[in-house]
Protein backbone atom coordinates (compact mmCIF):
# COMPACT_ATOMS: atom_id res chain seq x y z
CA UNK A 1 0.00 0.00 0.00
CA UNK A 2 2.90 2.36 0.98
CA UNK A 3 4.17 1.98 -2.41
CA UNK A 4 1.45 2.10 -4.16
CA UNK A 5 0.71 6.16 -2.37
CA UNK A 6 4.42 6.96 -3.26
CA UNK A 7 4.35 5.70 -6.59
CA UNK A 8 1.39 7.44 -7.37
CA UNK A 9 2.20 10.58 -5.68
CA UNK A 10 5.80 10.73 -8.07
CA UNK A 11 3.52 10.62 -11.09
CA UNK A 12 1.82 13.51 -9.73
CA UNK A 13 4.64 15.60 -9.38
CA UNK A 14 5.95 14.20 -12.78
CA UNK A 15 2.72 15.26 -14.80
CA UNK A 16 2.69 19.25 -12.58
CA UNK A 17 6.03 20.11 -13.65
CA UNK A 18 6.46 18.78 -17.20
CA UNK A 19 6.09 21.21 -20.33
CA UNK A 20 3.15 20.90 -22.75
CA UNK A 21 3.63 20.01 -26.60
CA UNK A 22 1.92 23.82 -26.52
CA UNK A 23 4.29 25.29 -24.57
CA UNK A 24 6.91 23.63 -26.01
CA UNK A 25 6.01 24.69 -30.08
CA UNK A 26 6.04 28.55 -28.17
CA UNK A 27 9.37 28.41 -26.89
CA UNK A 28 11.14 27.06 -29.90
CA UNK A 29 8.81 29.26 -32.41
CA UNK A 30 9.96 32.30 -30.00
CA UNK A 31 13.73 31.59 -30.91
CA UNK A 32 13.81 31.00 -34.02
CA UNK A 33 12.06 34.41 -34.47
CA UNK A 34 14.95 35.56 -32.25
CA UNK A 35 17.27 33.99 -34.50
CA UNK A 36 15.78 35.30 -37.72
CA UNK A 37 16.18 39.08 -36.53
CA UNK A 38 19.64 38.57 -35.26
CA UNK A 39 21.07 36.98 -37.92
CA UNK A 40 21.38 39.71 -40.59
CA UNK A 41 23.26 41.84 -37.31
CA UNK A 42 25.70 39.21 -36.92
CA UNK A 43 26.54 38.60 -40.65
CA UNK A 44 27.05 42.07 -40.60
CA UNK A 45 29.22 42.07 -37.85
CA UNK A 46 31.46 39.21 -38.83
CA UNK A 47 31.83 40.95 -42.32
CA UNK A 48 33.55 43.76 -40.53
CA UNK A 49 35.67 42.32 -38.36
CA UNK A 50 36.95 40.01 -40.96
CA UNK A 51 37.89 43.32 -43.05
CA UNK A 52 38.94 45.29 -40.16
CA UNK A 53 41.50 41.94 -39.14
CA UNK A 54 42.58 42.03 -43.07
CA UNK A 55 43.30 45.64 -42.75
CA UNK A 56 44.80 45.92 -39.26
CA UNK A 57 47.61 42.78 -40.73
CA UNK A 58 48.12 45.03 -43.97
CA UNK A 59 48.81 48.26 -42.19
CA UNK A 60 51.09 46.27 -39.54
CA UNK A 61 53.05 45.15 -42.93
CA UNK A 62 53.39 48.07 -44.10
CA UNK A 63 55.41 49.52 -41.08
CA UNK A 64 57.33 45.96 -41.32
CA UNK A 65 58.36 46.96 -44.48
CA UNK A 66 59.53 50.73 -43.47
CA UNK A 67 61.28 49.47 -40.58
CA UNK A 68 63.12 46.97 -42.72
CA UNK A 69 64.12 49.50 -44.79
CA UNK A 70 65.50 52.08 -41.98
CA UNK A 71 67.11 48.81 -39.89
CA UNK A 72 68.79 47.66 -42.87
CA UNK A 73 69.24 51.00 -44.77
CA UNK A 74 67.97 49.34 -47.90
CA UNK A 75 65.39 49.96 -50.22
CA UNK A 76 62.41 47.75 -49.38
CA UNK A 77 58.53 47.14 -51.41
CA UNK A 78 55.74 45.84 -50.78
CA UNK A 79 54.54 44.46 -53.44
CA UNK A 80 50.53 43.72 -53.99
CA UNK A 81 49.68 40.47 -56.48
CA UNK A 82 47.36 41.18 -58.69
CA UNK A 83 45.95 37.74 -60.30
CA UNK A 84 43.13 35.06 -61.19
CA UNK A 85 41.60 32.94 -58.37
CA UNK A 86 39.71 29.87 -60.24
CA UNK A 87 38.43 29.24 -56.44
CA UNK A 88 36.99 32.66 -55.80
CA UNK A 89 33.79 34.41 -56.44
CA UNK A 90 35.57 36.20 -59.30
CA UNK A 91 37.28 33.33 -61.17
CA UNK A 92 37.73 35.38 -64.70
CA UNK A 93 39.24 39.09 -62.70
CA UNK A 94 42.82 40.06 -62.00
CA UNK A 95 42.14 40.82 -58.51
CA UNK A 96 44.32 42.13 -55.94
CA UNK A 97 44.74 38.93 -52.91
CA UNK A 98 48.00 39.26 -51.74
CA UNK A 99 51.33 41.19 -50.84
CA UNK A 100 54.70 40.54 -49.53
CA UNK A 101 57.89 42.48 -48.22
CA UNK A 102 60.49 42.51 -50.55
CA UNK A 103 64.00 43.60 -50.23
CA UNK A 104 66.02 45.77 -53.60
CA UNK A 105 68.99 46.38 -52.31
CA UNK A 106 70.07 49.39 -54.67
CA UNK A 107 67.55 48.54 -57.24
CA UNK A 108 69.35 44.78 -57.24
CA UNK A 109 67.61 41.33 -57.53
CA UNK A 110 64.19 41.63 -55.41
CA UNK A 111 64.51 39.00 -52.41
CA UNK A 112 61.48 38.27 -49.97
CA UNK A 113 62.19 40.04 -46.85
CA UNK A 114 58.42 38.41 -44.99
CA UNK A 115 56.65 35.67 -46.30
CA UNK A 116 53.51 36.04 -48.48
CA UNK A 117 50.01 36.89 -46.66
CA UNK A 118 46.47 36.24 -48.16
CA UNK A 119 43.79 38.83 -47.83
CA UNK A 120 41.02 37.02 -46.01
CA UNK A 121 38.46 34.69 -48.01
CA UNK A 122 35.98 37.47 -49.82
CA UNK A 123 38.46 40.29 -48.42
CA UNK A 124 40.32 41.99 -51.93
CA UNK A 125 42.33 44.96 -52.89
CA UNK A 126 40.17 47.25 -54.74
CA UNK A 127 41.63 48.02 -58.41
CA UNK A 128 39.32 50.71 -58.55
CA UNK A 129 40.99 54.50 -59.87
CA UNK A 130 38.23 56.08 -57.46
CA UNK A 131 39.07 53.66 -54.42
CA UNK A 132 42.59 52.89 -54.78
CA UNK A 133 44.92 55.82 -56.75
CA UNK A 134 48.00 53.72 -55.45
CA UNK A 135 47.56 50.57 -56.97
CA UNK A 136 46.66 52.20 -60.93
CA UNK A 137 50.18 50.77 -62.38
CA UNK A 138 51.14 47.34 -62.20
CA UNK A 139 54.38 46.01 -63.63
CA UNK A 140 54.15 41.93 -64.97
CA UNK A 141 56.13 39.51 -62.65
CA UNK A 142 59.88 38.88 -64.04
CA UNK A 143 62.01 35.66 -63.69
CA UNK A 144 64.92 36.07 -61.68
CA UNK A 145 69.11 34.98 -62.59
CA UNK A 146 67.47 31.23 -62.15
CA UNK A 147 64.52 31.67 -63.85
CA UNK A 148 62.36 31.67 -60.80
CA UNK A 149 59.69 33.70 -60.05
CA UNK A 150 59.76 36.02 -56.53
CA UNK A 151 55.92 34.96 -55.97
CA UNK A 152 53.83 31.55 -57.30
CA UNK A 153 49.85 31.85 -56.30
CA UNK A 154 48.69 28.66 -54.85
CA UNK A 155 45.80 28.61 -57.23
CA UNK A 156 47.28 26.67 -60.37
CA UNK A 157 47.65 30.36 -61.89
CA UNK A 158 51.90 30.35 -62.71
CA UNK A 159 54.08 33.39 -61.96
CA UNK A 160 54.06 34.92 -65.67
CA UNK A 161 50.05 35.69 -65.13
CA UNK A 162 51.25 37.64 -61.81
CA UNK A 163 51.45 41.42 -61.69
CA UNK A 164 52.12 43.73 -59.11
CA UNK A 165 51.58 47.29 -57.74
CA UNK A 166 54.11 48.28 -55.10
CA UNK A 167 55.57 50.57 -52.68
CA UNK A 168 58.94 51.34 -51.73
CA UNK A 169 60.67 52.28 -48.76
CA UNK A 170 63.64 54.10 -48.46
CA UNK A 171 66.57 54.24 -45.30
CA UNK A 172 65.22 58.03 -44.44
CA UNK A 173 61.42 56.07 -43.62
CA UNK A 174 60.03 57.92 -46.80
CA UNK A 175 58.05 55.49 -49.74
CA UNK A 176 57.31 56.00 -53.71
CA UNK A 177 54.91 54.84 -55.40
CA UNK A 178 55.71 52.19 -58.37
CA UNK A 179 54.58 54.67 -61.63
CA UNK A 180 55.71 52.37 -64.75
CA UNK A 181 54.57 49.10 -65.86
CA UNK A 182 57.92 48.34 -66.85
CA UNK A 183 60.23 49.51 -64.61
CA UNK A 184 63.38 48.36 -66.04
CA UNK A 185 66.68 46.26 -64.32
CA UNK A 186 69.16 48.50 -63.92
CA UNK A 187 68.91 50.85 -61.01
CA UNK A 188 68.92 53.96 -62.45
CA UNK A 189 65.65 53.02 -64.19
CA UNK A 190 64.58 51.32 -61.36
CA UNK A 191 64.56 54.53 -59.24
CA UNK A 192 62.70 56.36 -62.02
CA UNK A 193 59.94 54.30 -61.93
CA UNK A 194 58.86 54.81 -58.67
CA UNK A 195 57.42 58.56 -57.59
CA UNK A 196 56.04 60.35 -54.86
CA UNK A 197 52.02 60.55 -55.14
CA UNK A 198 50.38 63.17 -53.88
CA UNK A 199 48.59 63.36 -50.61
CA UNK A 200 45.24 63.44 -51.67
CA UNK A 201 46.11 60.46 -53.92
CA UNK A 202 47.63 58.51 -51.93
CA UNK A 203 45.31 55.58 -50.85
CA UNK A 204 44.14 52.40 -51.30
CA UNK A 205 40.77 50.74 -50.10
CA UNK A 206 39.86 47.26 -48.84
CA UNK A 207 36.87 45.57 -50.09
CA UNK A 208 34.51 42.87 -49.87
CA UNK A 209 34.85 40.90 -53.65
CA UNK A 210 31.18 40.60 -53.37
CA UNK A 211 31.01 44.12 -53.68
CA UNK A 212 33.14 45.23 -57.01
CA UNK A 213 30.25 45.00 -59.38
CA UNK A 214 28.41 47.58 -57.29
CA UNK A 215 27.84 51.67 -58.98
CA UNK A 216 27.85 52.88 -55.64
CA UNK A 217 30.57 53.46 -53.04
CA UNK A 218 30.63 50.11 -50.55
CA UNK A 219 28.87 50.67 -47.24
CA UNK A 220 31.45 48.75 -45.81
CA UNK A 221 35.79 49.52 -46.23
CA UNK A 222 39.20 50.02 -45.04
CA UNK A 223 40.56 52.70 -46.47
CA UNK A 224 44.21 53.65 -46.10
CA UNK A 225 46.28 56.85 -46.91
CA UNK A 226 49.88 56.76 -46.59
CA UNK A 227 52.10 60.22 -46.36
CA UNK A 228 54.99 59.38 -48.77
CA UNK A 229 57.58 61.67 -46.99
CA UNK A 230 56.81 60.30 -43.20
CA UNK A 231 55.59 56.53 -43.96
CA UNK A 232 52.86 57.17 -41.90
CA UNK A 233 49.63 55.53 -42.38
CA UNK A 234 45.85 56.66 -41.45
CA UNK A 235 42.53 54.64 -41.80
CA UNK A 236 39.47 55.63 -42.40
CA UNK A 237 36.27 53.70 -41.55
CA UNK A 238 32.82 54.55 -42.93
């Protein structure tokens, strides 16, 4: 009998604090509703921060590669790839995806001062005249004494379809902008090529690839100008 009661009185309590199918249909309908509005918010978010991480590395480069150039008191570039990317959402576009450091000593044989970096999946250099005045001219990829190329994407694209816009930095902590496509190999024509842009030129903007195809300016960038005689860099963020 005793057992019976307690067995009887643990259904009870059972059956008083369980949730109805009801209740239960209200509480999951209530957060997927909550996930519906969030979502958009936190693509959004993730977006930025993915551009802002891709632009925070670049600009940290770009100080790498003055310092090189003032701790070594030789001329240093960074050099942005411009090339295909079968694997992107702009297979058939020369696209801006990656840079690297690069040591000419006196307008010598380029040698990689860093290794290369990758703009983040989605994350690209804009090639745009209105968005990026620094990165107009872009001189083809040469072989070196060994036939060897300085940079080899990892997409199956080889090192002849590379060009590259670039930057160099002198032992004073000043940088020129590369301003012929075919800057030569001697050193005299070497140090013609590159010039000093002015100010109010003298940017280059981070984009979404989704973005490119769109009239308008994008709602969301990284936008960098760089003050040739100083090497310093400022960002601006819509």
């Amino acid at each position: 009998m005793i057992t019976t009661l307690f067995n009887n009185s643990a259904r009870r309590r059972v059956r008083v604090s369980a949730f109805t199918l009801v209740e239960m249909i209200t509480v999951v309908g209530i957060i997927a509703l909550l996930v519906a509005l969030v979502t958009p918010t936190l693509v959004d978010v993730i977006r930025s921060t993915r551009l802002s991480s891709s632009g925070d590395s670049l600009q940290n480069r770009l100080s790498l590669a003055q310092q090189n150039a003032v701790s070594k008191s030789t001329e240093t570039e960074m050099r942005f790839y411009k090339y295909t990317d079968p694997d992107s959402d702009k297979p058939s576009t020369d696209l801006f995806y990656a840079y690297q450091v690069v040591e000419t000593p006196n307008g010598g044989n380029p040698r990689p001062a860093s290794e290369v970096y990758y703009l983040d999946s989605g994350i690209v250099l804009s090639a745009d005249s209105n968005l990026s005045p620094l990165l107009q001219t872009a001189a083809a990829q040469q072989e070196d004494s060994n036939q060897n190329y300085l940079f080899v994407p990892p997409t199956g694209v080889g090192g002849s379809a590379v060009s590259y816009a670039a930057l160099r930095f002198y032992p004073d902590g000043s940088c020129r902008l590369l301003n012929d496509d075919t800057p030569g190999e001697t050193a005299t024509a070497a140090a013609l090529a590159f010039t000093v842009p002015p100010l109010a030129t003298s940017f280059m903007t981070l984009v979404e690839s989704r973005t490119l195809d769109s009239p308008t300016t994008p709602s969301n960038f990284y936008c960098m100008q760089i003050d040739s005689y100083t090497g310093k860099v400022r960002v601006y963020r819509p």
